[in-house]
PDB file of N, CA and C in Angstrom:
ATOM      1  N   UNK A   1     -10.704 -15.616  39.994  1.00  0.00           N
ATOM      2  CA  UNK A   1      -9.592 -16.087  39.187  1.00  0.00           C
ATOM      3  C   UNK A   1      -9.276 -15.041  38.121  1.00  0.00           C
ATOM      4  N   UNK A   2      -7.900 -14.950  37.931  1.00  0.00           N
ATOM      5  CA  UNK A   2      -7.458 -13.680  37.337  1.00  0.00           C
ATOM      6  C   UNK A   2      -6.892 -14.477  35.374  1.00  0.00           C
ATOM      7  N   UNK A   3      -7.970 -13.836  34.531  1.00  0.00           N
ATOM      8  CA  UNK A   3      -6.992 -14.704  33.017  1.00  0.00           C
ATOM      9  C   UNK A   3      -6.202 -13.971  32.817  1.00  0.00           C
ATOM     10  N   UNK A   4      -5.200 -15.309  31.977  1.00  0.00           N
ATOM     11  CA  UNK A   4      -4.340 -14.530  31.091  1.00  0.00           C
ATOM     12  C   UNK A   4      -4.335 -13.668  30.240  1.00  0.00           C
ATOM     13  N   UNK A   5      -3.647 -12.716  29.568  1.00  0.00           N
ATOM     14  CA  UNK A   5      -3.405 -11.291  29.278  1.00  0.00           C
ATOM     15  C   UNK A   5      -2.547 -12.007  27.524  1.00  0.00           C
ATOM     16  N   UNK A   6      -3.047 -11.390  26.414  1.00  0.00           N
ATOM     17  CA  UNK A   6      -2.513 -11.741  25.607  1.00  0.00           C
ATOM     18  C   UNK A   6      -2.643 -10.268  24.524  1.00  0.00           C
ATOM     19  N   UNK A   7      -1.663  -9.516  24.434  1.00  0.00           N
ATOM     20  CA  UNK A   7      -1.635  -8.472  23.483  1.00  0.00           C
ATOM     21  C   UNK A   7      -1.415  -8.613  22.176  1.00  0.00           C
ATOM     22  N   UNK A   8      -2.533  -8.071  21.065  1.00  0.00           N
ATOM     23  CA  UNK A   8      -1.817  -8.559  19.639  1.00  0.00           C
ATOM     24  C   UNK A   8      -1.498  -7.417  19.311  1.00  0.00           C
ATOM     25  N   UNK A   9      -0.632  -7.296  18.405  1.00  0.00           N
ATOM     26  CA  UNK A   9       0.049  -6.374  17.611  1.00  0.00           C
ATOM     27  C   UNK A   9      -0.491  -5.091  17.110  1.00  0.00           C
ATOM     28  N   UNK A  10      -1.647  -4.920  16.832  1.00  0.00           N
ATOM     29  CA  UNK A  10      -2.322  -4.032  16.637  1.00  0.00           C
ATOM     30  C   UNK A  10      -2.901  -3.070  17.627  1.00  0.00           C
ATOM     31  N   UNK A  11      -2.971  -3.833  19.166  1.00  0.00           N
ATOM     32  CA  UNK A  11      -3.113  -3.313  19.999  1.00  0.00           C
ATOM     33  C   UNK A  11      -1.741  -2.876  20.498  1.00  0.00           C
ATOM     34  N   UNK A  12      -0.661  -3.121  20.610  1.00  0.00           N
ATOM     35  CA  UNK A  12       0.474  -2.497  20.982  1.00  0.00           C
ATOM     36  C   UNK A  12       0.602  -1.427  19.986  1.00  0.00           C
ATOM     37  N   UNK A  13       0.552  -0.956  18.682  1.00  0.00           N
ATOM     38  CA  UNK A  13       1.099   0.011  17.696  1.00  0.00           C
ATOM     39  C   UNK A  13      -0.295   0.822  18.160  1.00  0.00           C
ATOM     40  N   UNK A  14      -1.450   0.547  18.565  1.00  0.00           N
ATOM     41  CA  UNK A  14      -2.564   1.533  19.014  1.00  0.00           C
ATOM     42  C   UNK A  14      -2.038   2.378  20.130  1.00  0.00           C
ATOM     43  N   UNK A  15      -1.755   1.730  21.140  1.00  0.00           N
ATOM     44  CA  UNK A  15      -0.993   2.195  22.546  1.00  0.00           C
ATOM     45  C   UNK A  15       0.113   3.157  22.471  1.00  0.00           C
ATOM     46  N   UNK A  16       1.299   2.633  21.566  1.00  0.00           N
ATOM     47  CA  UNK A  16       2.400   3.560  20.947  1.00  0.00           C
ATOM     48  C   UNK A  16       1.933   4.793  20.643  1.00  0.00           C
ATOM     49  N   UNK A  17       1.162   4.930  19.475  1.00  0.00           N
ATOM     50  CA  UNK A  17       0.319   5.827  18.875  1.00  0.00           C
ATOM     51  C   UNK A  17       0.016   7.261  19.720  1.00  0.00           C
ATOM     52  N   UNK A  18      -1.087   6.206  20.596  1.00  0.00           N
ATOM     53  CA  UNK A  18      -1.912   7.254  21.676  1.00  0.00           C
ATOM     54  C   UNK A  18      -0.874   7.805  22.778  1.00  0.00           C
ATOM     55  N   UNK A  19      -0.057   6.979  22.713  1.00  0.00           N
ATOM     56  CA  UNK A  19       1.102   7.209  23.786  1.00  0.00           C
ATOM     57  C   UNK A  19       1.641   8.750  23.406  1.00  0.00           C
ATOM     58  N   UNK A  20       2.020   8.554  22.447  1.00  0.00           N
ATOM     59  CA  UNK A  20       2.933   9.711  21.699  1.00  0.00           C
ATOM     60  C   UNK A  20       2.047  10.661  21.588  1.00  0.00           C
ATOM     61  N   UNK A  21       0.945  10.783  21.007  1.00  0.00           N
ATOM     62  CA  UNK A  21      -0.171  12.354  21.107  1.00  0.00           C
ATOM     63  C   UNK A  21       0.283  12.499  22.015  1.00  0.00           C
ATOM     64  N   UNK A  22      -0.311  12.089  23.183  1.00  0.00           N
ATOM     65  CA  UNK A  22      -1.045  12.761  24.662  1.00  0.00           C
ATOM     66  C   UNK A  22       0.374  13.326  24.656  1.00  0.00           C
ATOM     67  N   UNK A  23       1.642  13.013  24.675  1.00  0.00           N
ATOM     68  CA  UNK A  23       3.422  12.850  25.341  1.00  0.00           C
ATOM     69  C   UNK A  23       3.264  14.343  24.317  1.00  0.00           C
ATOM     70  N   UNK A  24       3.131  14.849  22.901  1.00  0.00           N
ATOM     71  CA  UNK A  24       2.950  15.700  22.564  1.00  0.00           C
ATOM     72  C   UNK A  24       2.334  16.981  23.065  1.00  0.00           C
ATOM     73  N   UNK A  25       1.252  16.452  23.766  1.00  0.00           N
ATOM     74  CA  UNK A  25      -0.485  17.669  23.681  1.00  0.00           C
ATOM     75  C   UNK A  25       0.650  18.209  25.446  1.00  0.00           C
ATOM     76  N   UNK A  26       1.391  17.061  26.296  1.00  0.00           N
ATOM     77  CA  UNK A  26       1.080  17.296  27.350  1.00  0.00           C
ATOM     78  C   UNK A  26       2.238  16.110  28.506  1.00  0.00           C
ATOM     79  N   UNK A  27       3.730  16.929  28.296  1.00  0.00           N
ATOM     80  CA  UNK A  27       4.698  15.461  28.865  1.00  0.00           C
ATOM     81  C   UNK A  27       3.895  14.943  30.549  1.00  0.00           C
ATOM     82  N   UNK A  28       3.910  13.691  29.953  1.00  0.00           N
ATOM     83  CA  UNK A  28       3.721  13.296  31.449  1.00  0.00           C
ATOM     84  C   UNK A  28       1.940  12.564  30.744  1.00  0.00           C
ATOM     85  N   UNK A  29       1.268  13.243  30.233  1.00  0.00           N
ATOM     86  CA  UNK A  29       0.064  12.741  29.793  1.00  0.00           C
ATOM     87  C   UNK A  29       0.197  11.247  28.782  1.00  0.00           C
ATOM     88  N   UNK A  30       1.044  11.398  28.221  1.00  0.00           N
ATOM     89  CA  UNK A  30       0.783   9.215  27.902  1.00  0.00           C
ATOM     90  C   UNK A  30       1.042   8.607  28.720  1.00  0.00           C
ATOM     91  N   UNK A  31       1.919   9.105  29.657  1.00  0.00           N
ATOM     92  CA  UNK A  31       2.066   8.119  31.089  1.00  0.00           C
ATOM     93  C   UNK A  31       0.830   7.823  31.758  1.00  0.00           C
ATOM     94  N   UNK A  32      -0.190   9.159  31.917  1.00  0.00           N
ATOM     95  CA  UNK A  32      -1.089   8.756  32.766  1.00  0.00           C
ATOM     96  C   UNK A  32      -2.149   7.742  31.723  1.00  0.00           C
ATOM     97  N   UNK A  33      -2.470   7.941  30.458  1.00  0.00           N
ATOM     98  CA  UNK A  33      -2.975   7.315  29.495  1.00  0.00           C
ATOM     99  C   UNK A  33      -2.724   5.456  29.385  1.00  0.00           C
ATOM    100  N   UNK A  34      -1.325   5.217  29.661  1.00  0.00           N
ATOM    101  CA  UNK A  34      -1.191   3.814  29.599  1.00  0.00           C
ATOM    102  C   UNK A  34      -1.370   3.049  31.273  1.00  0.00           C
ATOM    103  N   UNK A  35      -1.391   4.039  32.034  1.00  0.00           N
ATOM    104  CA  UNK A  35      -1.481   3.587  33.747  1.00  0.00           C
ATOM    105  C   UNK A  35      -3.103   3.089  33.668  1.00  0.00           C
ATOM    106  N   UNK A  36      -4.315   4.157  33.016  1.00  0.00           N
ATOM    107  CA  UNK A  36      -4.988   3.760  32.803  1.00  0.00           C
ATOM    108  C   UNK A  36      -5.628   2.349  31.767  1.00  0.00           C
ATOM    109  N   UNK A  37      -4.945   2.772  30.932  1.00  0.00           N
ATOM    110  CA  UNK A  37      -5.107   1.797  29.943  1.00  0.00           C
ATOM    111  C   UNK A  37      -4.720  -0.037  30.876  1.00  0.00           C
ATOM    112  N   UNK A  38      -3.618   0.154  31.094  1.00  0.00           N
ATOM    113  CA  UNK A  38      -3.642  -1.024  32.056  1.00  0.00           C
ATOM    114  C   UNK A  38      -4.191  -1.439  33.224  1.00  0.00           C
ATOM    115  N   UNK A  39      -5.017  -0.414  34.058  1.00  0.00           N
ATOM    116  CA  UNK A  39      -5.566  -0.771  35.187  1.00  0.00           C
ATOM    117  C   UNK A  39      -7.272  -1.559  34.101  1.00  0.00           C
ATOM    118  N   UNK A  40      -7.373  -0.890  33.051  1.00  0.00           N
ATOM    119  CA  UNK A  40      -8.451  -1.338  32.779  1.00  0.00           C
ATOM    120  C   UNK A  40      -7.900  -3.020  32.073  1.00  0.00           C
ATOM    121  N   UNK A  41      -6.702  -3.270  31.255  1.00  0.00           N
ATOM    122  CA  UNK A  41      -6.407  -4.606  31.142  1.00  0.00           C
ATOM    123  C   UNK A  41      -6.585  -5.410  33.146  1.00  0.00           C
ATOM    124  N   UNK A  42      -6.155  -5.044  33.688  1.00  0.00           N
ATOM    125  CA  UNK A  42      -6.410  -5.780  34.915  1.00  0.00           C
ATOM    126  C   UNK A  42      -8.039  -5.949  35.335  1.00  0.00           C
ATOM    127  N   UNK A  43      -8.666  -5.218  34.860  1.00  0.00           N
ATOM    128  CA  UNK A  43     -10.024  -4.958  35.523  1.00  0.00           C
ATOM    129  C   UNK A  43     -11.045  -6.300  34.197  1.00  0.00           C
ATOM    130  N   UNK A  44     -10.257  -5.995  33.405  1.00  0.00           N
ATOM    131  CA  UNK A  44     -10.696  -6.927  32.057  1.00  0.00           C
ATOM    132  C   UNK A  44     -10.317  -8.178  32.839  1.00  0.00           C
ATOM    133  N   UNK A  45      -9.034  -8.615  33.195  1.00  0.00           N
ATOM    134  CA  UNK A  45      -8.217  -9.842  33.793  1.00  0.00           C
ATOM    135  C   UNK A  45      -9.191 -10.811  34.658  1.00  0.00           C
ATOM    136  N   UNK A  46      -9.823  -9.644  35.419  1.00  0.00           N
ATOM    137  CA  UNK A  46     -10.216  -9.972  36.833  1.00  0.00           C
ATOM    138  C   UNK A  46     -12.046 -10.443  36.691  1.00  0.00           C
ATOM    139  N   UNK A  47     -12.280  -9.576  35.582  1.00  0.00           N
ATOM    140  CA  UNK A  47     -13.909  -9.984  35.268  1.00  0.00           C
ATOM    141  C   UNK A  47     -14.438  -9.565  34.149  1.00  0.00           C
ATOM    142  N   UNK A  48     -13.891 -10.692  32.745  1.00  0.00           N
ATOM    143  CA  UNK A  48     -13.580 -10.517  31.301  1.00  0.00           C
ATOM    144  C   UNK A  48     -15.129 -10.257  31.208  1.00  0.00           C
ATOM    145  N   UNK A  49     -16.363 -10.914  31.300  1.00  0.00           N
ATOM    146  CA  UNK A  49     -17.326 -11.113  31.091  1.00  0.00           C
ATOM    147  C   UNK A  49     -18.199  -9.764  31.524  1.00  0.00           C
ATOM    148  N   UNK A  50     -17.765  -8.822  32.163  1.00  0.00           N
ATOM    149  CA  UNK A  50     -18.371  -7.967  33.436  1.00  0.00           C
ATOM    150  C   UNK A  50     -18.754  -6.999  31.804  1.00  0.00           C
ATOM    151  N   UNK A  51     -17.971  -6.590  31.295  1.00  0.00           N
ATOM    152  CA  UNK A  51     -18.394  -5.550  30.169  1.00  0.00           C
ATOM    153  C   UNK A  51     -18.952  -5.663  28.595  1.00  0.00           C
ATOM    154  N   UNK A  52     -19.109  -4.796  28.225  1.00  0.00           N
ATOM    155  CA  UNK A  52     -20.375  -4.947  27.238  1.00  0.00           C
ATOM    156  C   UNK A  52     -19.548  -5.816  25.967  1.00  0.00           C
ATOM    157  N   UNK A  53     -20.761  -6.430  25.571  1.00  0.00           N
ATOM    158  CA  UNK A  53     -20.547  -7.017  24.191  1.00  0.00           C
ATOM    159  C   UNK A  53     -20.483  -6.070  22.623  1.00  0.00           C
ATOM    160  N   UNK A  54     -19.850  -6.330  22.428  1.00  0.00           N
ATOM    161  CA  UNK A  54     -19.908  -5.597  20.626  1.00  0.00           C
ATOM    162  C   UNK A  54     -20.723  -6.691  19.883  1.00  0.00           C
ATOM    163  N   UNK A  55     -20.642  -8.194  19.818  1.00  0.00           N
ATOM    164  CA  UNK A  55     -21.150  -9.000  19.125  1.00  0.00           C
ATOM    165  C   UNK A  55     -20.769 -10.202  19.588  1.00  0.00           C
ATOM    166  N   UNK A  56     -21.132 -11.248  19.206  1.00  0.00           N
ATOM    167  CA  UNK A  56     -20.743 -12.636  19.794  1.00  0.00           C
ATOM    168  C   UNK A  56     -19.448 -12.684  19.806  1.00  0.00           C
ATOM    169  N   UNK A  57     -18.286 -12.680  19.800  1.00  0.00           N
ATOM    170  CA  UNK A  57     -16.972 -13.045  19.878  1.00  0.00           C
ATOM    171  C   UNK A  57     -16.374 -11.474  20.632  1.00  0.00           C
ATOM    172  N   UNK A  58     -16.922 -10.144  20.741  1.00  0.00           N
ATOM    173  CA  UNK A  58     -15.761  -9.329  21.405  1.00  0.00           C
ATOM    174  C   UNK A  58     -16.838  -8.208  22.227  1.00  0.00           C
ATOM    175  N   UNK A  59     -15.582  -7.946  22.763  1.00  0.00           N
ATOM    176  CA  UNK A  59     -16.508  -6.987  24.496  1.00  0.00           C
ATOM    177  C   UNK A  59     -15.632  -5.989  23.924  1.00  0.00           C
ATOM    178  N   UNK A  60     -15.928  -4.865  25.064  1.00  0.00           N
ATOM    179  CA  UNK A  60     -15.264  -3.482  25.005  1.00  0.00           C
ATOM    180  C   UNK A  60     -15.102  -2.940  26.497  1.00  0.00           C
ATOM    181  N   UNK A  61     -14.251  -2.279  26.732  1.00  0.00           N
ATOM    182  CA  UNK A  61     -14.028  -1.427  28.034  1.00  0.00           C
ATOM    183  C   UNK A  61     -13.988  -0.216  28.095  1.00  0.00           C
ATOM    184  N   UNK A  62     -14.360   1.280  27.972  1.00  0.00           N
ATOM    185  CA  UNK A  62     -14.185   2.388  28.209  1.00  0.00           C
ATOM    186  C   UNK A  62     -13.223   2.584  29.293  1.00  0.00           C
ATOM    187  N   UNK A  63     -12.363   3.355  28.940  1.00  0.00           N
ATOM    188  CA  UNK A  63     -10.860   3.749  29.772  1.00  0.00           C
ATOM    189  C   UNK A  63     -11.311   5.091  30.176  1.00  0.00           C
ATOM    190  N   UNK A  64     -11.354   4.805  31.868  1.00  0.00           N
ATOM    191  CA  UNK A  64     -11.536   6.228  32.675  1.00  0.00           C
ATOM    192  C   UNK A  64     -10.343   7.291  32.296  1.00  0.00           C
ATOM    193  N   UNK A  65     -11.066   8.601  31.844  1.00  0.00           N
ATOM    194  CA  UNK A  65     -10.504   9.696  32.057  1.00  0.00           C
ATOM    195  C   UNK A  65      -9.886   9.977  30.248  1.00  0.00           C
ATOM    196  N   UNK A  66     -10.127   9.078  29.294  1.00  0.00           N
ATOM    197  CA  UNK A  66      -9.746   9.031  28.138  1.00  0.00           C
ATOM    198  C   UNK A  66     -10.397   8.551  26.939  1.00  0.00           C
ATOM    199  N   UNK A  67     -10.913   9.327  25.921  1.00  0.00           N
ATOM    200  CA  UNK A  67     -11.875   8.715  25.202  1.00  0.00           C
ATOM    201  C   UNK A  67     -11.194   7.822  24.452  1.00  0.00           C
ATOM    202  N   UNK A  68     -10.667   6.094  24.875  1.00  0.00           N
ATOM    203  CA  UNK A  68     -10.654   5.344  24.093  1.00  0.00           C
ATOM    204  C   UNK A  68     -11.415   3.788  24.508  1.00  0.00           C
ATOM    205  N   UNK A  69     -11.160   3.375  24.364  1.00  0.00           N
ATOM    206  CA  UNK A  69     -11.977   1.699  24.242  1.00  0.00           C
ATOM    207  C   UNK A  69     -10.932   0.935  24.380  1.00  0.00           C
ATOM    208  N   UNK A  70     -11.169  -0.104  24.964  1.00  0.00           N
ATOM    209  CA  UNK A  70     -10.216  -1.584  24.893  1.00  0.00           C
ATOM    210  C   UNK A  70     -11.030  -2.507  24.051  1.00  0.00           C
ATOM    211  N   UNK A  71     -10.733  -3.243  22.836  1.00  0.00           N
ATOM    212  CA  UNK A  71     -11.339  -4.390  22.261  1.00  0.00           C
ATOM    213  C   UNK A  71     -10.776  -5.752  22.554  1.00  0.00           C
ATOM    214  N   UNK A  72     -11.660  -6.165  23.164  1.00  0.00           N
ATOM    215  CA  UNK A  72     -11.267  -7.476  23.389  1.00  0.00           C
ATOM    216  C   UNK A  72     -11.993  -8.800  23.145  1.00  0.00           C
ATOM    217  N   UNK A  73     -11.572 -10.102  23.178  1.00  0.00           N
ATOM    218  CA  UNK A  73     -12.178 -11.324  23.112  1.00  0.00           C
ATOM    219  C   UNK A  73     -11.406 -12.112  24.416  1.00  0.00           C
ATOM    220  N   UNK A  74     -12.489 -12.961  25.049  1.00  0.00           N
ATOM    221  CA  UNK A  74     -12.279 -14.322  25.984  1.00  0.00           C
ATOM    222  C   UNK A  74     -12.177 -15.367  25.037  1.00  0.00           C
ATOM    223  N   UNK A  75     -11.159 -15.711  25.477  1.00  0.00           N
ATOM    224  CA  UNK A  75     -10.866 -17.737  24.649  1.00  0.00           C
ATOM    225  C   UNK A  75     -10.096 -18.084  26.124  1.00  0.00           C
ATOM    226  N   UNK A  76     -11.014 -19.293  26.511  1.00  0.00           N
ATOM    227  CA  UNK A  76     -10.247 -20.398  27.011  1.00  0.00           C
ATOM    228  C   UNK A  76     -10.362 -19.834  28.686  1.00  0.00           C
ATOM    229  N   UNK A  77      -8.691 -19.665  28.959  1.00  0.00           N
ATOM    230  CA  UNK A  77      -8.791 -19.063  29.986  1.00  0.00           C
ATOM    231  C   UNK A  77      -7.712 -17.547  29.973  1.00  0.00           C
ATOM    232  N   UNK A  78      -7.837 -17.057  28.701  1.00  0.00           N
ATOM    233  CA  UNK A  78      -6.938 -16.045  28.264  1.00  0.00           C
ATOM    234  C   UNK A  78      -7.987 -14.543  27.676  1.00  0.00           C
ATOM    235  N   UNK A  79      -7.412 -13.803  27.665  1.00  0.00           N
ATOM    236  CA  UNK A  79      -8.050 -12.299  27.474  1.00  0.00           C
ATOM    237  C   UNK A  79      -7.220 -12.181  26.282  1.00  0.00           C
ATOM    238  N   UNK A  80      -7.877 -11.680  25.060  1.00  0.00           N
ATOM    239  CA  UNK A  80      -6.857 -11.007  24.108  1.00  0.00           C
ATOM    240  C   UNK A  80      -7.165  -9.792  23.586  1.00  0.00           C
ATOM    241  N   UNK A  81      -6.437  -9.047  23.615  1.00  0.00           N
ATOM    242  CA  UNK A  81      -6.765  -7.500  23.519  1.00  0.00           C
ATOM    243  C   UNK A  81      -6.335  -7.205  21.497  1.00  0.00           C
ATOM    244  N   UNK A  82      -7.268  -6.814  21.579  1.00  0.00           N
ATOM    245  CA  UNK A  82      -7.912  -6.911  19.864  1.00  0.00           C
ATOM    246  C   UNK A  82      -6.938  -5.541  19.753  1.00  0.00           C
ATOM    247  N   UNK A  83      -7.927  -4.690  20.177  1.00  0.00           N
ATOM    248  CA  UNK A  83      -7.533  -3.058  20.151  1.00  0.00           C
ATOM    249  C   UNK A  83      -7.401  -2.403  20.884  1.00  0.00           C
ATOM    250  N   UNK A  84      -6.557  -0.838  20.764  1.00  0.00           N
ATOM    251  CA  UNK A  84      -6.644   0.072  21.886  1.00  0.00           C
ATOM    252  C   UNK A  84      -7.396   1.253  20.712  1.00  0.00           C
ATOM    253  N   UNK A  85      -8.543   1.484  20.943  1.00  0.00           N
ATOM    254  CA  UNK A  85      -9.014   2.092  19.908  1.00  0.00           C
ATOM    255  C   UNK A  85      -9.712   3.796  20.250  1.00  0.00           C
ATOM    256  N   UNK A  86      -9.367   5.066  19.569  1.00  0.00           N
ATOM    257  CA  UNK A  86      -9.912   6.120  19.898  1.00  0.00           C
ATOM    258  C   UNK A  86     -11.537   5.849  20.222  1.00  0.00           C
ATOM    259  N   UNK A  87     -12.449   6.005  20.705  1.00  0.00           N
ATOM    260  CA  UNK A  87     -13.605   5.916  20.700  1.00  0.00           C
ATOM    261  C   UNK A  87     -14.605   6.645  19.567  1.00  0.00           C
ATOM    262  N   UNK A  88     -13.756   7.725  18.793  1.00  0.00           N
ATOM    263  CA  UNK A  88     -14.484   7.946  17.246  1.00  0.00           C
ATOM    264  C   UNK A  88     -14.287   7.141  16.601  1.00  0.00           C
ATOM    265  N   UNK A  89     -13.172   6.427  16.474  1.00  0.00           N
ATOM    266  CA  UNK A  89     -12.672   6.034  15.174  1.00  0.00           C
ATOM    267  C   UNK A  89     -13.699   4.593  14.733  1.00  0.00           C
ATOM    268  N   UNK A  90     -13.772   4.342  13.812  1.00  0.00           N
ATOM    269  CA  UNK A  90     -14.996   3.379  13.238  1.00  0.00           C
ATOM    270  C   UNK A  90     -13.925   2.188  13.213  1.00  0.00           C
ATOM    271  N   UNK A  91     -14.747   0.891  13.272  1.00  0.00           N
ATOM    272  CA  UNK A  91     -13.900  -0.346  13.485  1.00  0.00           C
ATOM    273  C   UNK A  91     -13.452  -0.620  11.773  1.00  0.00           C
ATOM    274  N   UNK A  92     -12.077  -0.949  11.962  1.00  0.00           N
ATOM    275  CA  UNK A  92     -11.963  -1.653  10.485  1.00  0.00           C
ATOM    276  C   UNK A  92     -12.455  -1.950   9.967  1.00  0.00           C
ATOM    277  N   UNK A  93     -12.276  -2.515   8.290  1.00  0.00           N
ATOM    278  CA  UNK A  93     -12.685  -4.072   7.946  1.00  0.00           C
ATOM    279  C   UNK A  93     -12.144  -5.089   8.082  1.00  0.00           C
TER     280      UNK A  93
END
């Protein structure tokens, strides 16, 4: 069974972001950046539980071919994508 997909806001202006470097460093490179980025939201979709925990409430995904992370939480029967986060960058407060 495949969950629902729920993007918050912070994760879309992350995506934008990273979008635009790579589209800078390399046209054609945020394209391949968000193809990935979404095969890993599907791979999240398909088996939320499959990847590692950060702490009781959120998991993480490493995105092939790009050092960033997906942050996410399971509620219910929905996926919500916290962050699209560089893999240096230190988590908020």
């Amino acid at each position: 069974m495949s969950y629902a997909l729920e993007l918050q806001e912070e994760a879309v202006i992350d995506m934008r972001d990273a979008f635009e470097w790579y589209e800078q460093q390399k046209t054609g490179l945020g394209f391949e950046l968000i193809d990935e980025i979404e095969s890993g939201f599907e791979q999240i979709c398909n088996s939320p539980f499959h990847y590692s925990s950060i702490n009781e409430h959120f998991r993480k995904l490493k995105i092939k071919r790009f050092p960033y992370l997906v942050i996410y939480e399971v509620e219910a029967l929905k996926v919500i994508i916290i962050a699209v986060r560089h893999s240096s960058k230190k988590p908020k407060d």
